[in-house]
C-alpha atoms as a PDB file:
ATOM      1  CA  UNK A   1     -19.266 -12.697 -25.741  1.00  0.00           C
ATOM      2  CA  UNK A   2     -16.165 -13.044 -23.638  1.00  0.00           C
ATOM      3  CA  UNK A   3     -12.788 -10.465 -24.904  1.00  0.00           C
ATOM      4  CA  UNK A   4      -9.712 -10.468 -24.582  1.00  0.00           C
ATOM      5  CA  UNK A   5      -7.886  -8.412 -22.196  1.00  0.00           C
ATOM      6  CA  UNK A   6      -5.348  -6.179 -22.243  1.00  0.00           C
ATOM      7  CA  UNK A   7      -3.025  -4.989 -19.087  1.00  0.00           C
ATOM      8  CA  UNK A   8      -4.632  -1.542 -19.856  1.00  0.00           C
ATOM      9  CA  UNK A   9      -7.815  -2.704 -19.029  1.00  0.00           C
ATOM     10  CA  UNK A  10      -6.434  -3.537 -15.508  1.00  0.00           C
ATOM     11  CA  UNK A  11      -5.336  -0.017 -14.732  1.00  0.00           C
ATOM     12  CA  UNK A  12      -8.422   1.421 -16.666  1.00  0.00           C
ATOM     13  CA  UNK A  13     -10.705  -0.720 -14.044  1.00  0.00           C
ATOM     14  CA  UNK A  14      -8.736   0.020 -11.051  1.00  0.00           C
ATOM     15  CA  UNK A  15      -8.995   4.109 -12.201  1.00  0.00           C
ATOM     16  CA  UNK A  16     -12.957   3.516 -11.816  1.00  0.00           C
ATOM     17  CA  UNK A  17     -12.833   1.866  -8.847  1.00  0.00           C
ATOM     18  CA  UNK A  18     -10.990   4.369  -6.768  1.00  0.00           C
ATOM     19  CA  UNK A  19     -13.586   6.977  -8.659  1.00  0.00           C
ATOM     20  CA  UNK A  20     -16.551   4.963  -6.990  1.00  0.00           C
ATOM     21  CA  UNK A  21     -14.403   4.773  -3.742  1.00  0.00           C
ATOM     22  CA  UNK A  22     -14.640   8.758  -3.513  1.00  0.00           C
ATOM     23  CA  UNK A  23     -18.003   8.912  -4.487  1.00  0.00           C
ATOM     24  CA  UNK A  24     -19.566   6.597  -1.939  1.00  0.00           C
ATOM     25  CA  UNK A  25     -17.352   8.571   0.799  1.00  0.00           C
ATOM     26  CA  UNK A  26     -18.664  11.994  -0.336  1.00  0.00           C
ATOM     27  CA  UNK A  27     -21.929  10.890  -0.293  1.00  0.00           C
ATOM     28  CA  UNK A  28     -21.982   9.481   2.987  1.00  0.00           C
ATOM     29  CA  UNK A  29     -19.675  12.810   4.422  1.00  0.00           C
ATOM     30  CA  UNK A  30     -23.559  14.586   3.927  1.00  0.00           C
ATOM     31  CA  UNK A  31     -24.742  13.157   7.046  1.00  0.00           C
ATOM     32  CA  UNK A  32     -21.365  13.414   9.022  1.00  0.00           C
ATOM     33  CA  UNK A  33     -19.466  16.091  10.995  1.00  0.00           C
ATOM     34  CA  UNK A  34     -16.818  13.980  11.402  1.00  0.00           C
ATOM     35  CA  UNK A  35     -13.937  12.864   8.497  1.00  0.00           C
ATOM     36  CA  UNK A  36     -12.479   9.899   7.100  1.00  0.00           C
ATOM     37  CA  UNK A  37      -9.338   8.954   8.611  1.00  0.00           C
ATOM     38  CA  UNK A  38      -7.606   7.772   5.384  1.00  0.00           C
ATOM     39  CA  UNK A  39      -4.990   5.436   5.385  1.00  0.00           C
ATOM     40  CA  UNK A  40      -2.938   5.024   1.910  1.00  0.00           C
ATOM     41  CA  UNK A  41      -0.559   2.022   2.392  1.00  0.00           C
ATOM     42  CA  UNK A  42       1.788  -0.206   0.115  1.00  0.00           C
ATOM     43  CA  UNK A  43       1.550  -4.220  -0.159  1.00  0.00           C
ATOM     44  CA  UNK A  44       5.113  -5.377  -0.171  1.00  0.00           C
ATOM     45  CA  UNK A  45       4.473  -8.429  -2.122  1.00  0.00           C
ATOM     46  CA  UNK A  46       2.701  -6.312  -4.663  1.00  0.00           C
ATOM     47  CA  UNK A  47       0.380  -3.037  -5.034  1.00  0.00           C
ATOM     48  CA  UNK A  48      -1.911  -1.327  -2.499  1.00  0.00           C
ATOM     49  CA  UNK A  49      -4.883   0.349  -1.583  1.00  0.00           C
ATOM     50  CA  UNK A  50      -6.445   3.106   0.643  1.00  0.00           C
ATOM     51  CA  UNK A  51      -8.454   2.335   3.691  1.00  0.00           C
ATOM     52  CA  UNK A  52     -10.791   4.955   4.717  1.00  0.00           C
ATOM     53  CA  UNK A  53     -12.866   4.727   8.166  1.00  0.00           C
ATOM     54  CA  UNK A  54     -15.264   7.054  10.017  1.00  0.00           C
ATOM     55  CA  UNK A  55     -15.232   6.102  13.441  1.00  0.00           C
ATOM     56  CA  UNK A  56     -18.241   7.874  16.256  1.00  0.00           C
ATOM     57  CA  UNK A  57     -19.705  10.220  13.957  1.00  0.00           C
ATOM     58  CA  UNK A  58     -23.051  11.609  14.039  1.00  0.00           C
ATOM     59  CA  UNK A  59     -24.626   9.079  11.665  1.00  0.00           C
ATOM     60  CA  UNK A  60     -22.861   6.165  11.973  1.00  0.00           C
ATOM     61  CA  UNK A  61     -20.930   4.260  14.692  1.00  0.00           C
ATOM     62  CA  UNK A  62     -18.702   2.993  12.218  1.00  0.00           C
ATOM     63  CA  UNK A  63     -18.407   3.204   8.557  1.00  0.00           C
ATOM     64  CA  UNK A  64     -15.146   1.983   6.541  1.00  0.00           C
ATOM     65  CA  UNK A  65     -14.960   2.520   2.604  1.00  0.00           C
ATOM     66  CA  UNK A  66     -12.374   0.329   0.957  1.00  0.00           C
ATOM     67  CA  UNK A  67     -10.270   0.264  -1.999  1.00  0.00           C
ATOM     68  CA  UNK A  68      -7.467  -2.225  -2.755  1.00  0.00           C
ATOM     69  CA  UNK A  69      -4.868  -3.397  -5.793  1.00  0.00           C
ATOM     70  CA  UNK A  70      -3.157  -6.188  -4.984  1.00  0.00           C
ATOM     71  CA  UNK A  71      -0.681  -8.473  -6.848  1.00  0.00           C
ATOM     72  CA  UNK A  72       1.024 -12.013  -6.487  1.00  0.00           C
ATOM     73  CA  UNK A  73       3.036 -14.615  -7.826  1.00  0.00           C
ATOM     74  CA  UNK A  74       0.106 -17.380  -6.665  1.00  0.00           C
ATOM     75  CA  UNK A  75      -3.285 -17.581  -6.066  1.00  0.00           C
ATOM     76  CA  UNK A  76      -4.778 -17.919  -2.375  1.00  0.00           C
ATOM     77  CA  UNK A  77      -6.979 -21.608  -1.419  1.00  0.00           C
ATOM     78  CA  UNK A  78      -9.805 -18.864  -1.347  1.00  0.00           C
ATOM     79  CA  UNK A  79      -9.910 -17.947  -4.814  1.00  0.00           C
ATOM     80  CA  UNK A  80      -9.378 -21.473  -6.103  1.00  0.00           C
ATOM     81  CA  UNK A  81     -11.375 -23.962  -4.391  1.00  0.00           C
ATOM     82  CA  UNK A  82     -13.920 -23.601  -6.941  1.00  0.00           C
ATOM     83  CA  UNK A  83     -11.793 -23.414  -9.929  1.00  0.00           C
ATOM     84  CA  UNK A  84      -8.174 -25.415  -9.622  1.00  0.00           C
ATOM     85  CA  UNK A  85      -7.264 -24.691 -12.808  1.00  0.00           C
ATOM     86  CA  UNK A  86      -6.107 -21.464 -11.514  1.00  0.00           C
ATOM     87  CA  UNK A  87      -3.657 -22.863  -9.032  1.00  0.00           C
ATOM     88  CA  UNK A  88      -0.280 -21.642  -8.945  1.00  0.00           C
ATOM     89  CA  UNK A  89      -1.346 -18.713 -11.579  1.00  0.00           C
ATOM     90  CA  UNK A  90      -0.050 -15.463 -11.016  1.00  0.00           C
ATOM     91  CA  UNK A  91      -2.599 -12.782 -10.327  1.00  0.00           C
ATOM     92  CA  UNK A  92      -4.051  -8.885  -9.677  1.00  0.00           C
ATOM     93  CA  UNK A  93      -6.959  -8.796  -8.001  1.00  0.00           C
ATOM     94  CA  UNK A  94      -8.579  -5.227  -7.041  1.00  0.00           C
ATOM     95  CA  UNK A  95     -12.143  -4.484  -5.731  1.00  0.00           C
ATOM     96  CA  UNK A  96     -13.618  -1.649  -3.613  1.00  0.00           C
ATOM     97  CA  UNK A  97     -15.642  -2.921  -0.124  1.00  0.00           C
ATOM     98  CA  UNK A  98     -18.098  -1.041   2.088  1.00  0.00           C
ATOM     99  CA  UNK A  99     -19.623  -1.781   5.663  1.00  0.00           C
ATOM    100  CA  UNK A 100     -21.825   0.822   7.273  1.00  0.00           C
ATOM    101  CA  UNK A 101     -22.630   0.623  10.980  1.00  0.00           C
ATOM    102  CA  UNK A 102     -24.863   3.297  11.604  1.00  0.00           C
ATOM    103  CA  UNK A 103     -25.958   4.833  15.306  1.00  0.00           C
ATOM    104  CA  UNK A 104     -29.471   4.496  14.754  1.00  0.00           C
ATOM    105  CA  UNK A 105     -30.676   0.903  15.158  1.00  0.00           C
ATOM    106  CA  UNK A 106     -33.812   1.810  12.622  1.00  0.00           C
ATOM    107  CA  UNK A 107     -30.773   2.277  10.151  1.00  0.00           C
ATOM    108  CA  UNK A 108     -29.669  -0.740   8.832  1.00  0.00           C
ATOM    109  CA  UNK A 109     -26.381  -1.911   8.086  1.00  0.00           C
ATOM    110  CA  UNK A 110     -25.034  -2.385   4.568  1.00  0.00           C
ATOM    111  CA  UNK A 111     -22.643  -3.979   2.448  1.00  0.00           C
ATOM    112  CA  UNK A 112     -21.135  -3.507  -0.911  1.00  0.00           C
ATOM    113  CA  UNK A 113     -18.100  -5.117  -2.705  1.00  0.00           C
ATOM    114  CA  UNK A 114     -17.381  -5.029  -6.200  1.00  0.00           C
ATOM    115  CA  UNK A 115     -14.167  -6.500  -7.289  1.00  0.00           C
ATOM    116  CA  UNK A 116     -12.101  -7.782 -10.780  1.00  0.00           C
ATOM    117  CA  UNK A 117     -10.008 -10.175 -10.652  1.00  0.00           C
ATOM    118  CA  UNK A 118      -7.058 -11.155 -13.462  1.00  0.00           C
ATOM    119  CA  UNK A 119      -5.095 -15.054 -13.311  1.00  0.00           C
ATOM    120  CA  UNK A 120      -2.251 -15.431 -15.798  1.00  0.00           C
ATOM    121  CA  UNK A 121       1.303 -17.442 -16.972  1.00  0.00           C
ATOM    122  CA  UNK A 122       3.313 -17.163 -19.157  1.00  0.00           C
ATOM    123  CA  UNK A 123       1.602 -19.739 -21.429  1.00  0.00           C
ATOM    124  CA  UNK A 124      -1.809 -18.727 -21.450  1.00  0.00           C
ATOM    125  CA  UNK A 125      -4.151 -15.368 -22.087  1.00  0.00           C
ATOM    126  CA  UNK A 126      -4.820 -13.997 -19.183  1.00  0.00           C
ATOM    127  CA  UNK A 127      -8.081 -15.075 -17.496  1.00  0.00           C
ATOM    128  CA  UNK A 128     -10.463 -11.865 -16.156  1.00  0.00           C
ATOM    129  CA  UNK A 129     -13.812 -12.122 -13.998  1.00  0.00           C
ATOM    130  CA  UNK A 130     -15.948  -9.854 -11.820  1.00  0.00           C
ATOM    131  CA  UNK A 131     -17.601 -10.544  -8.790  1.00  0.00           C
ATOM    132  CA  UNK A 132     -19.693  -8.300  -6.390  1.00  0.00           C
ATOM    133  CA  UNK A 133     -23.132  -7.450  -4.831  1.00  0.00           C
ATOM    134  CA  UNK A 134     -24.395  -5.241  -2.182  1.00  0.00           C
ATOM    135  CA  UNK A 135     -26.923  -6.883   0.958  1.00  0.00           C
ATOM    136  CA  UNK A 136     -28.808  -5.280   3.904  1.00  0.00           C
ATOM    137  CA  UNK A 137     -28.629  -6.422   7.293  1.00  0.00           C
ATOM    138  CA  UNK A 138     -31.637  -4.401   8.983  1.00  0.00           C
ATOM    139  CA  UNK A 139     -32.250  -4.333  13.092  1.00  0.00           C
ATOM    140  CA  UNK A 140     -35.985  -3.464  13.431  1.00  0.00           C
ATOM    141  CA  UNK A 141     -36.743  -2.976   9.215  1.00  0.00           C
ATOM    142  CA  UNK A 142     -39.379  -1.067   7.251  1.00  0.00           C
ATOM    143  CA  UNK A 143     -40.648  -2.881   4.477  1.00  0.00           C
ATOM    144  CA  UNK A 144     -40.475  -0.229   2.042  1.00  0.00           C
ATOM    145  CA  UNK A 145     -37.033   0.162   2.623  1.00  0.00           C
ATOM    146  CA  UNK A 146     -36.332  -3.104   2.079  1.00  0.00           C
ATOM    147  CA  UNK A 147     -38.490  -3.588  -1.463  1.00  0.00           C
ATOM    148  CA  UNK A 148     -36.803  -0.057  -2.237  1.00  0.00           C
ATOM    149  CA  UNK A 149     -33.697  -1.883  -1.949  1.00  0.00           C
ATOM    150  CA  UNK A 150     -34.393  -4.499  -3.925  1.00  0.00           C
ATOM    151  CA  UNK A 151     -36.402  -2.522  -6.661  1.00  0.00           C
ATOM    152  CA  UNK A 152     -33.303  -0.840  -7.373  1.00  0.00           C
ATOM    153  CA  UNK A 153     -31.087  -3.720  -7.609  1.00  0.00           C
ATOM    154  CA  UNK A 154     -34.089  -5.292 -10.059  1.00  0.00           C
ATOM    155  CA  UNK A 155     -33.347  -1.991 -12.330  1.00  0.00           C
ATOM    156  CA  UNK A 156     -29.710  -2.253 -12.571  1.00  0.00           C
ATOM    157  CA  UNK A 157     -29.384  -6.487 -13.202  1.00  0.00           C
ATOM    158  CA  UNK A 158     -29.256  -5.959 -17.155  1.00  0.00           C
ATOM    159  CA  UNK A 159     -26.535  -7.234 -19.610  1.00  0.00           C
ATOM    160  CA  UNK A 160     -27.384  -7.795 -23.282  1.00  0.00           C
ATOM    161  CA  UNK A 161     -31.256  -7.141 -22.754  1.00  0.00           C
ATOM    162  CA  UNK A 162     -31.173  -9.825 -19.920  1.00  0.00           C
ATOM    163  CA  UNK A 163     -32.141  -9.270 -16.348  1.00  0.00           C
ATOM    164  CA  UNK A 164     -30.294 -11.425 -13.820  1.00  0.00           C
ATOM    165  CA  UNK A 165     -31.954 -10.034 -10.450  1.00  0.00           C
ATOM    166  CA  UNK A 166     -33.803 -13.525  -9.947  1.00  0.00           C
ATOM    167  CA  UNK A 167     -30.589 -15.035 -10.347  1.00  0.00           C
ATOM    168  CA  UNK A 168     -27.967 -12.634  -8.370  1.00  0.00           C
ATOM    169  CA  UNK A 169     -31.023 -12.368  -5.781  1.00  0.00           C
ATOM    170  CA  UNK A 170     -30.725 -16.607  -5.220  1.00  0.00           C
ATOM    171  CA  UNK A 171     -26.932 -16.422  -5.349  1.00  0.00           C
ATOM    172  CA  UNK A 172     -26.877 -13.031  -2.318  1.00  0.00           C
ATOM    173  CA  UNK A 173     -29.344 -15.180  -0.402  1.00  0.00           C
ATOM    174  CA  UNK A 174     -27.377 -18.673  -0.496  1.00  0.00           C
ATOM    175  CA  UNK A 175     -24.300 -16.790   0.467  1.00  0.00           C
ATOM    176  CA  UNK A 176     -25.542 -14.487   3.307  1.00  0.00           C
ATOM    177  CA  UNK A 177     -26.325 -17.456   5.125  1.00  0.00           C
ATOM    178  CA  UNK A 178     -25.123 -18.797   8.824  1.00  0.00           C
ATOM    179  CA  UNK A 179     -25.309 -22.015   8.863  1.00  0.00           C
ATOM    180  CA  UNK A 180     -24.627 -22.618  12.359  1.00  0.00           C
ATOM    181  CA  UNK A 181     -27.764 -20.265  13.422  1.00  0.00           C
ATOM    182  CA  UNK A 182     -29.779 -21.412  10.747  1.00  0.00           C
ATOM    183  CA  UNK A 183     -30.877 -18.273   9.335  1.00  0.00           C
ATOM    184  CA  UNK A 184     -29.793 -14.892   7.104  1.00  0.00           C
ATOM    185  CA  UNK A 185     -27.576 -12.317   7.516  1.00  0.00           C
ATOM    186  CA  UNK A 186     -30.239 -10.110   6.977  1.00  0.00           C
ATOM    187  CA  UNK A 187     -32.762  -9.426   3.931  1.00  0.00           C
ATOM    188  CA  UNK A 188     -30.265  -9.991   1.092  1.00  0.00           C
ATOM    189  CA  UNK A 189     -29.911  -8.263  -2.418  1.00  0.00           C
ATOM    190  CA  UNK A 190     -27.859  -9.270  -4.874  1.00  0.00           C
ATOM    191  CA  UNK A 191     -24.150 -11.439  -5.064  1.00  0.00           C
ATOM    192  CA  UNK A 192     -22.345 -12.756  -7.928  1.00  0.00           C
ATOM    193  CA  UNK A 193     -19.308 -14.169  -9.011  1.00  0.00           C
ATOM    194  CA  UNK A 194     -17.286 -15.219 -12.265  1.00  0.00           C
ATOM    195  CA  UNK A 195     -19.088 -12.393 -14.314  1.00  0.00           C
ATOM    196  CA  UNK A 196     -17.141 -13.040 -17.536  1.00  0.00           C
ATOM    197  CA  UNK A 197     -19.467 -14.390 -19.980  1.00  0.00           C
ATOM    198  CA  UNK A 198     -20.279 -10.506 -21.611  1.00  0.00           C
ATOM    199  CA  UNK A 199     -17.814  -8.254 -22.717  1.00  0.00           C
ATOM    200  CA  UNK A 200     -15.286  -6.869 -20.915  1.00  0.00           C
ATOM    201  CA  UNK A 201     -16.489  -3.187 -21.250  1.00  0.00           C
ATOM    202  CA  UNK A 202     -20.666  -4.219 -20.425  1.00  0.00           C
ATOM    203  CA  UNK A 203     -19.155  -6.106 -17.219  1.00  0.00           C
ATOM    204  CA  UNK A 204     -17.139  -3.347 -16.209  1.00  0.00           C
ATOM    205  CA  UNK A 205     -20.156  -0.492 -16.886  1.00  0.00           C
ATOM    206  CA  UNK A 206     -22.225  -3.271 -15.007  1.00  0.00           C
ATOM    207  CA  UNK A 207     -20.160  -3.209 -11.457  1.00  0.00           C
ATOM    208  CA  UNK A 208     -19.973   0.126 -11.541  1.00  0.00           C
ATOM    209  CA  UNK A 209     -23.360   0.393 -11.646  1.00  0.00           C
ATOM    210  CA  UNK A 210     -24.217  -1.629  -8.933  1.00  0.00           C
ATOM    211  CA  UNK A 211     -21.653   0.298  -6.461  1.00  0.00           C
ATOM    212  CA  UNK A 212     -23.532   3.222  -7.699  1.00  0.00           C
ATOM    213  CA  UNK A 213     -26.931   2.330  -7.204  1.00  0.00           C
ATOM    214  CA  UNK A 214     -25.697   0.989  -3.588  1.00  0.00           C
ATOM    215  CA  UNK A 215     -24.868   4.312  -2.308  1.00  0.00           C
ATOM    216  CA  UNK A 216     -27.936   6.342  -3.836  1.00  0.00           C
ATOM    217  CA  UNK A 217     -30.420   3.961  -2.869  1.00  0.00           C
ATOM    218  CA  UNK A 218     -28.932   3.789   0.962  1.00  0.00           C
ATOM    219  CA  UNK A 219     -28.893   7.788   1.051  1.00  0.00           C
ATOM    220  CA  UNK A 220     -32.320   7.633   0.727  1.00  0.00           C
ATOM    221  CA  UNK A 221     -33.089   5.206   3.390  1.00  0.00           C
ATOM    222  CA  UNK A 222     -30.426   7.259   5.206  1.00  0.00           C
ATOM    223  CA  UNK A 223     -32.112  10.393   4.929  1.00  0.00           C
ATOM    224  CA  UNK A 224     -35.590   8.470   6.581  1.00  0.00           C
ATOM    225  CA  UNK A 225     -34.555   6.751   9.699  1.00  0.00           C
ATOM    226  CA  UNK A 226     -31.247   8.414  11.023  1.00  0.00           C
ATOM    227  CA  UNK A 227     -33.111  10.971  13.077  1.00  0.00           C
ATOM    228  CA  UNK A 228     -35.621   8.450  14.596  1.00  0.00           C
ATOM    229  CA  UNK A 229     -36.138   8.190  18.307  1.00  0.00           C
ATOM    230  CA  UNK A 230     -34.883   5.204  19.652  1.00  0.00           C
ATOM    231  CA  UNK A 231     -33.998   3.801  22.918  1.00  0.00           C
ATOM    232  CA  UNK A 232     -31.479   2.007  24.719  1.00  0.00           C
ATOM    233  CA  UNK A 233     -33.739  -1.565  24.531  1.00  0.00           C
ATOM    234  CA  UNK A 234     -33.306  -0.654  20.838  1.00  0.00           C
ATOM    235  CA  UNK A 235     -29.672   0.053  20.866  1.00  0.00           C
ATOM    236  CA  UNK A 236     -28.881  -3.507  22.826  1.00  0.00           C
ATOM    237  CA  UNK A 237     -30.580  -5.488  20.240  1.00  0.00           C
ATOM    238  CA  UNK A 238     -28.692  -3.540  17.303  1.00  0.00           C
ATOM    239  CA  UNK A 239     -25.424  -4.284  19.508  1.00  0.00           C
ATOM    240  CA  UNK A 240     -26.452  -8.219  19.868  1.00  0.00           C
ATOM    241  CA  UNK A 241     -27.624  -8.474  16.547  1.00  0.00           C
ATOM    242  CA  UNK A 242     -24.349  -7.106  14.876  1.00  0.00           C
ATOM    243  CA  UNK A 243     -22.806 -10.756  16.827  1.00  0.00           C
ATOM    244  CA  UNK A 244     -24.384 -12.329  13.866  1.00  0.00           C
ATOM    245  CA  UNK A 245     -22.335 -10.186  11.407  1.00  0.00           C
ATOM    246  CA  UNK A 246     -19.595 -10.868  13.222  1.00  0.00           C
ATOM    247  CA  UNK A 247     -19.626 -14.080  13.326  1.00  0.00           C
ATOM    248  CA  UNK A 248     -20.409 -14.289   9.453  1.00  0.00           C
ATOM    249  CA  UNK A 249     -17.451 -12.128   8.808  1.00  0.00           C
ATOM    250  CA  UNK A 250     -14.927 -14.180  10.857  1.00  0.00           C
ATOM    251  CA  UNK A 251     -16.336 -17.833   9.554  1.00  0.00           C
ATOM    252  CA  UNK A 252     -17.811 -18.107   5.996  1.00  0.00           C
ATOM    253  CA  UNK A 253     -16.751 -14.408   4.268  1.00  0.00           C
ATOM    254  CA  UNK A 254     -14.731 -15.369   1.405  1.00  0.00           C
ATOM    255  CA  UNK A 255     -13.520 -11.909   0.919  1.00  0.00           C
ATOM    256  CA  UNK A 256     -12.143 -12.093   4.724  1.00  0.00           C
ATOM    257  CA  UNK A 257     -10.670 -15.448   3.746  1.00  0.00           C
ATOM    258  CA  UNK A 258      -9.109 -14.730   0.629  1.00  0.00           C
ATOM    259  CA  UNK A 259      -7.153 -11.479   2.530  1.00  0.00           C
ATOM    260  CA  UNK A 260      -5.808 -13.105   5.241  1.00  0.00           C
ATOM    261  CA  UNK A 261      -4.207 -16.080   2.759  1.00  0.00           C
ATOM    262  CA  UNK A 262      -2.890 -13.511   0.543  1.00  0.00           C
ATOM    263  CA  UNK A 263      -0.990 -11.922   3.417  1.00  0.00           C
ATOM    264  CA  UNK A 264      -3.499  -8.906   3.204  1.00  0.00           C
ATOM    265  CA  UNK A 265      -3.595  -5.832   5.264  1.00  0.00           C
ATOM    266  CA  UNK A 266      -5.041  -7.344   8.572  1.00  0.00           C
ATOM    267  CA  UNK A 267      -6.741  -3.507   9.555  1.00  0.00           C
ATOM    268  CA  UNK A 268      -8.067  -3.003   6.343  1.00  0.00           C
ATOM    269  CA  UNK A 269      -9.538  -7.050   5.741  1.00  0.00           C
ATOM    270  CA  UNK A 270     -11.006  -6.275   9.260  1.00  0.00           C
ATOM    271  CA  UNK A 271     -12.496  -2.754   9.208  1.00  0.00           C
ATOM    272  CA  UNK A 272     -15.562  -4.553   8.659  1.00  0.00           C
ATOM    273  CA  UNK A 273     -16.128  -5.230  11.666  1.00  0.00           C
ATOM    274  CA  UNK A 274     -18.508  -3.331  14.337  1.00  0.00           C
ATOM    275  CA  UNK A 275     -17.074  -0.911  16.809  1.00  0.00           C
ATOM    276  CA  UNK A 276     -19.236  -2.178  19.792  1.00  0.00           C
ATOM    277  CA  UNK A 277     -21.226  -5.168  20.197  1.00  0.00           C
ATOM    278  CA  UNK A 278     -22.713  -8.189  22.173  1.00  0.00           C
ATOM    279  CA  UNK A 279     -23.042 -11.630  22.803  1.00  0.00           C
ATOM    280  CA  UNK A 280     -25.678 -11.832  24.935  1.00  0.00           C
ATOM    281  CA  UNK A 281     -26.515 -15.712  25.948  1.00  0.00           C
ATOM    282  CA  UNK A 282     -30.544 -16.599  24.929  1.00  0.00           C
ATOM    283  CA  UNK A 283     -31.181 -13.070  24.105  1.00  0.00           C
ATOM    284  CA  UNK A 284     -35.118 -12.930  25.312  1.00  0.00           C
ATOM    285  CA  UNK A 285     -37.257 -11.799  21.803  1.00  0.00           C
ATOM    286  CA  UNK A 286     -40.807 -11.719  23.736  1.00  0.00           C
ATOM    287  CA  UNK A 287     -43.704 -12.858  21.504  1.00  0.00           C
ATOM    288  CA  UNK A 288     -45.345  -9.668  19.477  1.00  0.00           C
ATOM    289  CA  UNK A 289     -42.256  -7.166  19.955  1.00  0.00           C
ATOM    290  CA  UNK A 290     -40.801  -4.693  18.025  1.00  0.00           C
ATOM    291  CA  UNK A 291     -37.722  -7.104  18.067  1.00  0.00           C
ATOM    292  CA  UNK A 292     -39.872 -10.250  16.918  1.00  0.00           C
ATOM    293  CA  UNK A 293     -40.769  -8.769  13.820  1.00  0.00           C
ATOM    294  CA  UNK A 294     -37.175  -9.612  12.059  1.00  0.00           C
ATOM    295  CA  UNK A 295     -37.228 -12.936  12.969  1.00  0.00           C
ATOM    296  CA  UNK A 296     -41.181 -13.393  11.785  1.00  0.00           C
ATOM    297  CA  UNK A 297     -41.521 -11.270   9.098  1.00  0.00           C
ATOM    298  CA  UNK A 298     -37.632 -10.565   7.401  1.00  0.00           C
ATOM    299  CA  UNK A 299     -34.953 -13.240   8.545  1.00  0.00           C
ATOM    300  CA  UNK A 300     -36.156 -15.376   5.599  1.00  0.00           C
ATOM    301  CA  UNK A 301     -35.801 -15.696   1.489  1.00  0.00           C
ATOM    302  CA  UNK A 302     -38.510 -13.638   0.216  1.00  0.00           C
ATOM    303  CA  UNK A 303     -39.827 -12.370  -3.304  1.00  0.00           C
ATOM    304  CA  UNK A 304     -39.754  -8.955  -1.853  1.00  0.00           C
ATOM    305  CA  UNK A 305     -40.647  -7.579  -5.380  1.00  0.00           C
ATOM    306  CA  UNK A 306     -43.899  -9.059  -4.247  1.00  0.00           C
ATOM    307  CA  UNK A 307     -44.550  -7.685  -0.782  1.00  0.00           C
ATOM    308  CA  UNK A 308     -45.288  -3.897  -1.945  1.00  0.00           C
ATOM    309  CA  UNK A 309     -48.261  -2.582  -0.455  1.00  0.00           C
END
């Protein structure tokens, strides 16, 4: 059952999201010498946020941890294609966002957002909804990292006694998709949107969740693969392969979108980004290689519940 909210929900919310903003960075400061460069800055059409980036660290190339509280008089085109009735609405919209690029190309990349979003006038209750997920983008993958990842998310998908993996798993694998290259990001996860349909308390207990089974679940691929050997064959295809999360950023991302309309931060909508990488024209992925084995075996919707040996 849908409630009603109340402003002190908002601030209540936006208190656990900086919370899970720390967490993730003090988890991922165990494999790291190095420190986030933290970056608190003010919106001046309306709240904030605090960027936070490790840049050439031991364990990762790149890594930028996200948290953001933004307000405004009107809705970006990004948040209302899909529903108009929000046009024009006032709003406060506040999520935290995670990208990893890690050294080692046996470690993959990852993702999380989790975000909650509020639309009101002064003639109506204020709408609420959360959105969120948290996908894998690996470079030369291990399958049980990859049905590790999506075990966990299975655990995690309940509200009210129901389990929604199937159904987050379909939406994260629709989304994470380049058209113009005809294939996916990378092995998926979970994604969903307009989470409103439980109560406002189960919703928010469920988001947090998923940020926190995001981080503990990569620490333990993390701890695995980021002392591998690997060679400089491997590192080119990492750095042509993070092209494709480039170019997913820059064209579909609605996150990306909705930033840039809402006159966002431009460093902190694009810390997502890679440090380093490549376009390299007809990349040559010889027949039975270590590098063949994503696009044969991974770069495709799977039950991967189902592929545990």
């Amino acid at each position: 059952m849908k409630t009603k909210f109340k402003v002190e929900d908002g601030d209540i919310i936006s208190k656990s999201f900086q919370t899970l903003q720390n967490n993730i960075i003090n988890e991922f400061l165990k494999y790291e010498e190095t420190d986030f460069h933290i970056d608190t800055w003010k919106r001046p059409e309306g709240g904030g946020g605090k960027t936070c980036v490790l840049s050439k660290g031991c364990t990762f190339d790149k890594v930028g941890v996200n948290f953001s509280d933004i307000n405004g008089t009107s809705l970006p085109p990004a948040a209302t294609s899909n529903r108009p009735e929000l046009n024009g609405m006032k709003y406060r919209a506040m999520g935290v966002s995670v990208v990893t690029h890690p050294k080692n190309p046996f470690v993959p990349t990852v993702h999380l957002n989790v975000r909650f979003f509020m639309a009101f006038d002064e003639n109506t209750e204020p709408l609420w909804w959360f959105g969120g997920g948290f996908d894998m983008t690996p470079f030369y993958p291990f399958l049980e990292d990859v049905v590790l990842w999506h075990e966990s998310a299975q655990k995690i998908c309940v509200l009210d006694k129901k389990n929604y993996y199937d159904d987050f798993k379909k939406q994260c694998d629709d989304y994470f998709y380049l058209k113009h290259r005809n294939e996916p990001r990378g092995v998926g996860g979970i994604f969903f949107d307009n989470l409103n349909n439980h109560k406002l308390a189960d919703c928010h207990d469920f988001v947090i969740k998923v940020g926190e089974c995001f981080y503990t679940t990569y620490s333990k691929i993390l701890k695995k693969r980021k002392d591998l050997p690997y060679s400089e064959k491997h590192k080119s295809f990492q750095l042509f392969r993070r092209g494709r999360y480039v170019e997913f950023n820059l064209v579909y991302d609605r996150g990306t979108l909705f930033g840039l309309q809402s006159n966002g931060r431009t460093e902190s909508i694009l810390m997502s980004l890679p440090p380093s990488v490549n376009w390299i024209y007809n990349y040559p992925v010889e027949d039975g290689s270590e590098e063949s084995v994503l696009y044969n075996d991974y770069l495709m919707a799977k039950d991967w519940l189902k592929e545990k040996n």
